[in-house]
N, C-alpha and C. Protein backbone atom coordinates (compact mmCIF):
# COMPACT_ATOMS: atom_id res chain seq x y z
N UNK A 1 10.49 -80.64 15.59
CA UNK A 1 11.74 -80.21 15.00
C UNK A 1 11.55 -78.83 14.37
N UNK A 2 12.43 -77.89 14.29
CA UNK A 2 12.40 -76.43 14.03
C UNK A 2 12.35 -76.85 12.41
N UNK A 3 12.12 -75.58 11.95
CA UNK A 3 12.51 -75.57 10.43
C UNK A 3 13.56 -74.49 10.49
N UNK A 4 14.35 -75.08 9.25
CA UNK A 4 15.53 -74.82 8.97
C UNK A 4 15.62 -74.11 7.85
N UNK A 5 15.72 -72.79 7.42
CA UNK A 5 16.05 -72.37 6.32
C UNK A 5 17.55 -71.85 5.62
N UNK A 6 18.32 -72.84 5.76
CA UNK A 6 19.10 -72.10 5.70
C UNK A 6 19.95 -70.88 4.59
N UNK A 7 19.44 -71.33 3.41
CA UNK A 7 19.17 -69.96 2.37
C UNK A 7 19.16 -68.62 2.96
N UNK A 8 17.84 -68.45 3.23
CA UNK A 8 17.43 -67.33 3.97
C UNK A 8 18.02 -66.95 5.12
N UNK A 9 18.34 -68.12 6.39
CA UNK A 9 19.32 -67.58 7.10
C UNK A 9 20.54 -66.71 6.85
N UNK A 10 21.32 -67.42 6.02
CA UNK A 10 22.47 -67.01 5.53
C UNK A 10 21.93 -65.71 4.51
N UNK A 11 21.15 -65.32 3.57
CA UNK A 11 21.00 -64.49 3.56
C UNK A 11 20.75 -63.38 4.27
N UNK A 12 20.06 -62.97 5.22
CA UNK A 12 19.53 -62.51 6.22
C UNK A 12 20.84 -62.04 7.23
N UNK A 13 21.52 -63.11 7.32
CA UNK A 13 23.16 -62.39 8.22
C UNK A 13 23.84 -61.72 7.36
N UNK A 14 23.70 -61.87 5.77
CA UNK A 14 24.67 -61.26 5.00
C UNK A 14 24.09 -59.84 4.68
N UNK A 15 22.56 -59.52 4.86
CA UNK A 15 22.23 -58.28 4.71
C UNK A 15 22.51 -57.59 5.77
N UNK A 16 22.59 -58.35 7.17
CA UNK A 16 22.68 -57.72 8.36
C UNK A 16 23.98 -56.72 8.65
N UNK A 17 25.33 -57.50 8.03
CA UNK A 17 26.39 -57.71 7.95
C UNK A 17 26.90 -56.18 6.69
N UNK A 18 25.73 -56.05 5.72
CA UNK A 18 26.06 -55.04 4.62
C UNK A 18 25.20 -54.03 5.05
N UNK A 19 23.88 -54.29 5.56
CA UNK A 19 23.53 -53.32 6.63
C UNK A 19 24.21 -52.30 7.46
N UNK A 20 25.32 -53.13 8.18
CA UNK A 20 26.03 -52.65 9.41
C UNK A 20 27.12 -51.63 8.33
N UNK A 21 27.73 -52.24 7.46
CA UNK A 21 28.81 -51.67 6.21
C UNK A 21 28.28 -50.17 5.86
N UNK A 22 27.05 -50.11 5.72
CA UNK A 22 26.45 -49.34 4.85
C UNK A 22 26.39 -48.08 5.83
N UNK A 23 25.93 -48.62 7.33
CA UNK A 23 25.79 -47.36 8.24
C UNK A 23 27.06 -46.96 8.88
N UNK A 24 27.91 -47.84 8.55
CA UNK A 24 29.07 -47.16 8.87
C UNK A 24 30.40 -45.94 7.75
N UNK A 25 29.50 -46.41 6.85
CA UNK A 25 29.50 -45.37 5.69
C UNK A 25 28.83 -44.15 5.79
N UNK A 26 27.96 -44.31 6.17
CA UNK A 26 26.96 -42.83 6.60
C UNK A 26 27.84 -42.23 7.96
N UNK A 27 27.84 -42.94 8.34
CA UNK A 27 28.76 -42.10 10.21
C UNK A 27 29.85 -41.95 9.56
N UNK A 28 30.64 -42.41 8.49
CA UNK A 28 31.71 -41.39 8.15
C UNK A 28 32.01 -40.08 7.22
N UNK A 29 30.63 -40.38 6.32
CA UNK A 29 30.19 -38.72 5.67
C UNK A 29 30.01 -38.21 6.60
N UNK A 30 29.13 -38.40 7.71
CA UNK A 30 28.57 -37.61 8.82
C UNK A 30 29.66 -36.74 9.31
N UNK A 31 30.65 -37.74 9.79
CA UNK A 31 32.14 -36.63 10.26
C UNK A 31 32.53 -35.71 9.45
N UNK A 32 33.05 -36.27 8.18
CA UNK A 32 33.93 -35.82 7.17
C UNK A 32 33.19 -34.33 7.14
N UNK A 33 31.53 -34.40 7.12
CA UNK A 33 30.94 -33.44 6.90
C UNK A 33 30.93 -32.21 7.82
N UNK A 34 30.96 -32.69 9.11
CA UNK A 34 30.09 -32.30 9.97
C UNK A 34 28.26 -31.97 9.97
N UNK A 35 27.85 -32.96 9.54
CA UNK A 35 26.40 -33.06 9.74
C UNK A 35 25.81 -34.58 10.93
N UNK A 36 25.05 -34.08 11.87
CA UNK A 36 25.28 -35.31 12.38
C UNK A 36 23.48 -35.41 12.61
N UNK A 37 22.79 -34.13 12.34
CA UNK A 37 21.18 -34.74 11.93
C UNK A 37 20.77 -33.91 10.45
N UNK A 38 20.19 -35.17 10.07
CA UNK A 38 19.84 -34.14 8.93
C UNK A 38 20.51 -34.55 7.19
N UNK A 39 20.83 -34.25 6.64
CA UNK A 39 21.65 -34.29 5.30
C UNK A 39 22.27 -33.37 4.69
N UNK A 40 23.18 -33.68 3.57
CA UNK A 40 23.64 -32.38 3.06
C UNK A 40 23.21 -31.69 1.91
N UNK A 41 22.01 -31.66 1.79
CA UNK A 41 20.99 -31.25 0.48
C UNK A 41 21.29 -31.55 -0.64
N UNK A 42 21.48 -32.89 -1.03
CA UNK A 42 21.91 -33.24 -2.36
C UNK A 42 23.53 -34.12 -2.21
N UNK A 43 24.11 -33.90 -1.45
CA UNK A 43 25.20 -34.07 -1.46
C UNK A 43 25.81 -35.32 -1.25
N UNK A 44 27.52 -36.06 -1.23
CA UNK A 44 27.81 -37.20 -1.02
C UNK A 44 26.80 -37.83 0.53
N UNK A 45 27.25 -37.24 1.50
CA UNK A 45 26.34 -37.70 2.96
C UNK A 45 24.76 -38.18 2.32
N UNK A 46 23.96 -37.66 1.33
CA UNK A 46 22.44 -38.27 0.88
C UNK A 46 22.57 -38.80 0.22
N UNK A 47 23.78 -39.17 -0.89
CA UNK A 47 23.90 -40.29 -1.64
C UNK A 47 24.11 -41.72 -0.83
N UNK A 48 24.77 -41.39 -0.06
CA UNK A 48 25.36 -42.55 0.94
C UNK A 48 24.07 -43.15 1.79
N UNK A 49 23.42 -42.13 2.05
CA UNK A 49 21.88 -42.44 3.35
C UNK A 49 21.21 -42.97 2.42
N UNK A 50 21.18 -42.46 0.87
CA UNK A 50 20.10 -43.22 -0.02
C UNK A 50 20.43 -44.34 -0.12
N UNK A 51 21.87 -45.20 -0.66
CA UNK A 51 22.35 -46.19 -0.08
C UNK A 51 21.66 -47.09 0.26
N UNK A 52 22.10 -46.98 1.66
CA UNK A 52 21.47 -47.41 2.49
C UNK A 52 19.86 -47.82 3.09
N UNK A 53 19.49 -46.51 2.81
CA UNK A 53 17.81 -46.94 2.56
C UNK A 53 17.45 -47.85 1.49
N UNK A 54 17.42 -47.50 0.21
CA UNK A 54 17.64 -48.17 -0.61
C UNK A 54 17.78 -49.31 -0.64
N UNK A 55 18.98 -50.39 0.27
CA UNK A 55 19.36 -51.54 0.25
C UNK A 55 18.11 -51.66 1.52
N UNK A 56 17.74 -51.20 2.37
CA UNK A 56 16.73 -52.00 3.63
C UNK A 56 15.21 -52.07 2.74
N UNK A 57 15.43 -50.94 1.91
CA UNK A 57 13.84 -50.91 1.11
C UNK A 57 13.73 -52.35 0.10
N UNK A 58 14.62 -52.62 -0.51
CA UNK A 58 14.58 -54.05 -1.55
C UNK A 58 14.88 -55.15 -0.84
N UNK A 59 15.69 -55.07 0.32
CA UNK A 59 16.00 -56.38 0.82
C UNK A 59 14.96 -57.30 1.73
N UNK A 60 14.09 -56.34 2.59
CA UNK A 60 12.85 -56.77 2.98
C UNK A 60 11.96 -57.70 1.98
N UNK A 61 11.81 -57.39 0.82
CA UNK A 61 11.06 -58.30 -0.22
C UNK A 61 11.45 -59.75 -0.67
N UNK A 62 13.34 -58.85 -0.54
CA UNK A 62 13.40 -60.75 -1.52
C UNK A 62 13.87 -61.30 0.23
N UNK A 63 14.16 -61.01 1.29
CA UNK A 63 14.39 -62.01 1.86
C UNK A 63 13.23 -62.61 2.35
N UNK A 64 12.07 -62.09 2.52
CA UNK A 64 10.41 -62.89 2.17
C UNK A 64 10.26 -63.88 1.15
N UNK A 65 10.83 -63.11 0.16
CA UNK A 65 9.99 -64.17 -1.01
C UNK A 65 11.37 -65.31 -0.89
N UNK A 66 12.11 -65.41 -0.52
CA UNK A 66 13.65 -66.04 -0.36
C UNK A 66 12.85 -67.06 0.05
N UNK A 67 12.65 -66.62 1.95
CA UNK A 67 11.53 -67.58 3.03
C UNK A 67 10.58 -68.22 2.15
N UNK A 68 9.90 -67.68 2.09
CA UNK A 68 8.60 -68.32 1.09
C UNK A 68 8.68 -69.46 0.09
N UNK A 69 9.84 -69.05 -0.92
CA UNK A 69 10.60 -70.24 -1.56
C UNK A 69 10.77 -71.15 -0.97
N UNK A 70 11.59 -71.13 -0.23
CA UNK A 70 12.51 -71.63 0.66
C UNK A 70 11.65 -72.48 1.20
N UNK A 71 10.74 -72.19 2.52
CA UNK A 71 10.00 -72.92 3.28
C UNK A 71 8.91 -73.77 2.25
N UNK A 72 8.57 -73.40 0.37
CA UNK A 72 7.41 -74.33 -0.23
C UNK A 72 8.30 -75.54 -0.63
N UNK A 73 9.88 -75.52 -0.25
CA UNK A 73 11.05 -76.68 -1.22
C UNK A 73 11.25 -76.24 -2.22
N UNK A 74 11.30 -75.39 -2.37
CA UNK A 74 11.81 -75.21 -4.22
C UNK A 74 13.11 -74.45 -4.56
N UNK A 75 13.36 -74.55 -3.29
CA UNK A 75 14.82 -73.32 -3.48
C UNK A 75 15.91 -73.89 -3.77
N UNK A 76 16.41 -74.65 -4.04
CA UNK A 76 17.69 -75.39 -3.71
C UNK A 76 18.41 -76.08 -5.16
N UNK A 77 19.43 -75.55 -5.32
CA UNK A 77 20.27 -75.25 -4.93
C UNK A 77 20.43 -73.70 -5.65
N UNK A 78 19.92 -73.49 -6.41
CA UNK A 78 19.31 -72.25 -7.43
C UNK A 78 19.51 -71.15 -6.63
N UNK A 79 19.38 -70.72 -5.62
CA UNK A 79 18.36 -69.74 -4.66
C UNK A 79 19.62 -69.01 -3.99
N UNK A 80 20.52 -69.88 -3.59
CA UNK A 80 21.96 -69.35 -3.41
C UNK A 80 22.49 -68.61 -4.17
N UNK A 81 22.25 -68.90 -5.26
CA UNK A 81 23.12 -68.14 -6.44
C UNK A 81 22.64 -67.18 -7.05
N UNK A 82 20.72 -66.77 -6.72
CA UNK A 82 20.16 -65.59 -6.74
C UNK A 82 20.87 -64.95 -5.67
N UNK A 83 20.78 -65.34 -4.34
CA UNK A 83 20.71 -64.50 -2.68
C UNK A 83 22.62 -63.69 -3.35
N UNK A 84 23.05 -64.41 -3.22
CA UNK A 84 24.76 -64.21 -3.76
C UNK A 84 25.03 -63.08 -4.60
N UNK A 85 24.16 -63.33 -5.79
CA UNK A 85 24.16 -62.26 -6.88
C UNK A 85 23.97 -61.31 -6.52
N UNK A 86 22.30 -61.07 -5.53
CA UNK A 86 21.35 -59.79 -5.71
C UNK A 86 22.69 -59.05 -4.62
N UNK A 87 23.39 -59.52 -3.49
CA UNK A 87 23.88 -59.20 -2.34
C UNK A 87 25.37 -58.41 -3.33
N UNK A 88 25.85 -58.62 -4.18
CA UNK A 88 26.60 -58.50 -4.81
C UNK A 88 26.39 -57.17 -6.00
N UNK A 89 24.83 -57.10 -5.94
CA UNK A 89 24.95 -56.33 -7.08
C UNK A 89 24.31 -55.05 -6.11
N UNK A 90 23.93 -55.47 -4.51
CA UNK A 90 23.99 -53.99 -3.32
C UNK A 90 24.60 -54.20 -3.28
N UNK A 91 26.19 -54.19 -3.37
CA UNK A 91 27.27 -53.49 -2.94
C UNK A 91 27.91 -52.62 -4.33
N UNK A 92 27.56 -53.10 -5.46
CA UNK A 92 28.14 -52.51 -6.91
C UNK A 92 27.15 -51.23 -7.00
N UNK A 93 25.39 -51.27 -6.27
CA UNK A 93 25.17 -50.04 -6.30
C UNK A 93 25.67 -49.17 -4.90
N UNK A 94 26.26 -49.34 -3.86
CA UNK A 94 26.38 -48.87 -2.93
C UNK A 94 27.47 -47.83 -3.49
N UNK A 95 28.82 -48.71 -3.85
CA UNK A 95 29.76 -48.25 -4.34
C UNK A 95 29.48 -46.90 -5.56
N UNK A 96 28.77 -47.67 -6.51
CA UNK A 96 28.29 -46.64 -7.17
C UNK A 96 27.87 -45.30 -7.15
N UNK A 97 26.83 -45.36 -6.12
CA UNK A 97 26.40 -44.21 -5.22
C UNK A 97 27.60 -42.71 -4.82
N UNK A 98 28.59 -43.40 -4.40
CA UNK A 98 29.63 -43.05 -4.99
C UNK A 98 30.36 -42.16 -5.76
N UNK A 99 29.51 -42.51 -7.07
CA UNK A 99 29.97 -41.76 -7.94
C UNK A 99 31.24 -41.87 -9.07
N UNK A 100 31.98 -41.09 -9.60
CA UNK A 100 33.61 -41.09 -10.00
C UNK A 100 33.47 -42.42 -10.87
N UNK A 101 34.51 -43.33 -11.15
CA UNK A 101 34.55 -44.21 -11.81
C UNK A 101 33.88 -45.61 -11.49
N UNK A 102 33.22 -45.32 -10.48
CA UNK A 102 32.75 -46.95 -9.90
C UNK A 102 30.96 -46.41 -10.44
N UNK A 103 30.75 -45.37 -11.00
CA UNK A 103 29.40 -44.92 -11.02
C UNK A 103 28.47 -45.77 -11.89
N UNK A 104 29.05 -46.49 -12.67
CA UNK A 104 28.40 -47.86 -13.19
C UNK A 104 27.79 -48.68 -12.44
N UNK A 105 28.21 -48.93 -10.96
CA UNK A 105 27.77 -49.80 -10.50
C UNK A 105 26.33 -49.62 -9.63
N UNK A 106 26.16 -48.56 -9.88
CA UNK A 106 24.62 -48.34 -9.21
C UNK A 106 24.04 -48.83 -10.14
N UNK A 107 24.24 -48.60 -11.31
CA UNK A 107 23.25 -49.19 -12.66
C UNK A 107 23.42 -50.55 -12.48
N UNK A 108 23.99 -51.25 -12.71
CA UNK A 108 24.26 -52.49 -12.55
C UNK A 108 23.51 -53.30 -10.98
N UNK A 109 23.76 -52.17 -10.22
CA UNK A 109 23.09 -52.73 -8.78
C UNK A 109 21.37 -52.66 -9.12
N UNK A 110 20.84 -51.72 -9.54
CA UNK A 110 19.42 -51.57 -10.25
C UNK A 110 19.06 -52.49 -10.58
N UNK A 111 19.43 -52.69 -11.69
CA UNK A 111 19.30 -53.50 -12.79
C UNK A 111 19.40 -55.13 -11.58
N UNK A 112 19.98 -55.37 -11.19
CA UNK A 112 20.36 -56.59 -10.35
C UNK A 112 19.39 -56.77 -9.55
N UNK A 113 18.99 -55.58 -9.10
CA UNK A 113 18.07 -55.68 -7.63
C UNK A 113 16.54 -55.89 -8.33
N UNK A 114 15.93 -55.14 -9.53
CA UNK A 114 14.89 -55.22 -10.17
C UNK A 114 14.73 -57.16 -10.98
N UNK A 115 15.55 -57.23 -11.41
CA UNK A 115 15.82 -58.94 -12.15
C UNK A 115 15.72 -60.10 -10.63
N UNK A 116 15.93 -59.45 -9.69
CA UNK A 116 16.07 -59.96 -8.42
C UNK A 116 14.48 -60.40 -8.26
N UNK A 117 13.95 -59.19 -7.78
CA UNK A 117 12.84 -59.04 -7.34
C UNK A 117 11.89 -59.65 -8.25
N UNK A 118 11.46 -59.43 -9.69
CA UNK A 118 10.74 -59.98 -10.19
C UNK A 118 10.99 -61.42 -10.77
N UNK A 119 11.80 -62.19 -10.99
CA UNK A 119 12.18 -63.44 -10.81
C UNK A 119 11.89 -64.31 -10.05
N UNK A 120 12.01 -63.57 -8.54
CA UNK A 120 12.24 -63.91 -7.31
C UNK A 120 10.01 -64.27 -7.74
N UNK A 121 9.44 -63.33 -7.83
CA UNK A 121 8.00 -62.92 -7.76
C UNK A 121 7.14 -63.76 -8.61
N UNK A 122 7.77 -64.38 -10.06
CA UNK A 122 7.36 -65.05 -10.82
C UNK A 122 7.18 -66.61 -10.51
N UNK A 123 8.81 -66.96 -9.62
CA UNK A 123 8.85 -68.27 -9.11
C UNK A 123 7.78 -68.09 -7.74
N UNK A 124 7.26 -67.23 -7.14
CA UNK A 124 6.54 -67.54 -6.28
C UNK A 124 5.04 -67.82 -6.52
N UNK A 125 4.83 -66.89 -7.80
CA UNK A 125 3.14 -67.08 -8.20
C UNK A 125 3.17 -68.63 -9.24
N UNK A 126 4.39 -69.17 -9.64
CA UNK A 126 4.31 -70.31 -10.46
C UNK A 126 4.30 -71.52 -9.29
N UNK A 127 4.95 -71.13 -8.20
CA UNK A 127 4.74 -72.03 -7.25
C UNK A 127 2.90 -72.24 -6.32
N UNK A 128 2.75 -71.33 -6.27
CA UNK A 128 1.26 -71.37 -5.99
C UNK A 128 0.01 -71.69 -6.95
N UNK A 129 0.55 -71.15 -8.63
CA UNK A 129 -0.51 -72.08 -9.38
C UNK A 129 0.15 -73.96 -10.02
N UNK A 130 1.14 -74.03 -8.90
CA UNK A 130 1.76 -75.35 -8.82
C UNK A 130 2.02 -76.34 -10.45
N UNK A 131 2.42 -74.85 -11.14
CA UNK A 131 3.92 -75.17 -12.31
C UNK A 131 4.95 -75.39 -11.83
N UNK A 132 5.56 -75.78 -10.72
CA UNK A 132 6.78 -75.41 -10.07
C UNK A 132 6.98 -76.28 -9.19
C-alpha cells in the first residue's frame, strides 16, 4: 500500500498553485516594463522576482519538514493549520512586496515564514529525541 500524506500533498499543490500566481506576477512587471531578461535595478519587476524566489527558497524546507512530520505520525490535525497559516502569510508577504499600503504584509509574511520554519524544526528534533 502507498503512503499517503496527505498534509503535505495538499500543501505541496497549494505552493505549486502560488508558485504559478507569483510567476505570473513577474511576466506582468516584465510587460508593464519592458524588461524581459534581466531586472529593473532595484525596481517594482525585482521586488516581485524577489517574491517569488523568496517563497521557492522557504517553501522547500517546511514542505520537508511537513513530510517528515507527517510520514513519523505526528502531524495531525495541528499541521494543517501550520501549512494554512505559513501559505497565507506568502501571500501577505508577496502582496507586501508591493509596497503602498499593503507594505505591512511582507513583515507579517517574515515574521510568519521564520515562526514557520523554526517550530516546524523544533517539533522535528523533539520527535527524534522521542518527547513527541
Amino acid at each position: 500500500m502507498a503512503v499517503v500524506l496527505p498534509v503535505t500533498l495538499t500543501a505541496a499543490a497549494a505552493a505549486a498553485v502560488i508558485n504559478i500566481w507569483l510567476g505570473v506576477r513577474v511576466g506582468q512587471m516584465r510587460v508593464k516594463h519592458k524588461v524581459s531578461i534581466g531586472d529593473d535595478a532595484g525596481g517594482p519587476l525585482t521586488a516581485r522576482m524577489r517574491a517569488q524566489l523568496n517563497f521557492v527558497e522557504n517553501t522547500a524546507f517546511v514542505l520537508v519538514l511537513v513530510a517528515a512530520i507527517e510520514l513519523a505520525g505526528r502531524g495531525n490535525p495541528w499541521l494543517s493549520w501550520v501549512v494554512a497559516i505559513y501559505m497565507l502569510g506568502r501571500l501577505a508577504h508577496a502582496f507586501g512586496m508591493d509596497g503602498g499600503s499593503l507594505g505591512k504584509g511582507r513583515s507579517i509574511g517574515i515574521m510568519i515564514t521564520m515562526l514557520t520554519q523554526l517550530g516546524l524544526s523544533v517539533v522535528a528534533v523533539l520527535i527524534v529525541l522521542g518527547a513527541m
